[in-house]
Protein backbone atom coordinates (compact mmCIF):
# COMPACT_ATOMS: atom_id res chain seq x y z
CA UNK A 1 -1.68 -4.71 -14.53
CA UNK A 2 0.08 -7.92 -14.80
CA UNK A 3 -1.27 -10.71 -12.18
CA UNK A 4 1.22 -10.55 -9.48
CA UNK A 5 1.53 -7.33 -9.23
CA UNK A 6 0.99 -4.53 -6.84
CA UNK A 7 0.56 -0.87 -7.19
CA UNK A 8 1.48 1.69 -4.59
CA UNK A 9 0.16 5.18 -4.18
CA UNK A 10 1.21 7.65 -1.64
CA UNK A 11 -0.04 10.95 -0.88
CA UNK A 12 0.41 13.18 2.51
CA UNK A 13 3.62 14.85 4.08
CA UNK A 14 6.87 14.48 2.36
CA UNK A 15 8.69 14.99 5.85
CA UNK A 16 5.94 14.40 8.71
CA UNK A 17 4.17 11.78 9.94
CA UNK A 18 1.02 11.93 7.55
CA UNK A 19 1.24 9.66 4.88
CA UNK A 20 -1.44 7.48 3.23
CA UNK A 21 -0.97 4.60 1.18
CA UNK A 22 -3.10 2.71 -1.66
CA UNK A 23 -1.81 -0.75 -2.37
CA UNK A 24 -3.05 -2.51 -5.50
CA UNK A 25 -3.44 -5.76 -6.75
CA UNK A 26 -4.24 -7.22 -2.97
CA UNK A 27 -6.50 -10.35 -2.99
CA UNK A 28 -9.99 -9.78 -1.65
CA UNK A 29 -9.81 -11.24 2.10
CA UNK A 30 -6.19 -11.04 2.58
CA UNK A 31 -4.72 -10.14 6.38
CA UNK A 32 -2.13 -7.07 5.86
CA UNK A 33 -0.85 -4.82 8.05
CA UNK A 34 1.93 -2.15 8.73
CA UNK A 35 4.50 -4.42 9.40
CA UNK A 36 3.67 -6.62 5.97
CA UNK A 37 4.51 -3.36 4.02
CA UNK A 38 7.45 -1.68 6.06
């Protein structure tokens, strides 16, 4: 993975409310929330 870079995976309901998400390439330490990735 280049440096810069994120990766995103998603898994839960396609039409629901359920969804989790795996984000990538994130420094160690760094503050994110919902509204950083909406």
């Amino acid at each position: 993975m280049a440096m810069g870079s994120f990766r995103f995976l998603t898994a839960g309901e396609s039409h629901g409310k359920g969804l989790t998400m795996v984000v990538e390439g994130v420094p160690a330490g760094l503050p994110l929330g919902e509204d950083d990735i909406a």
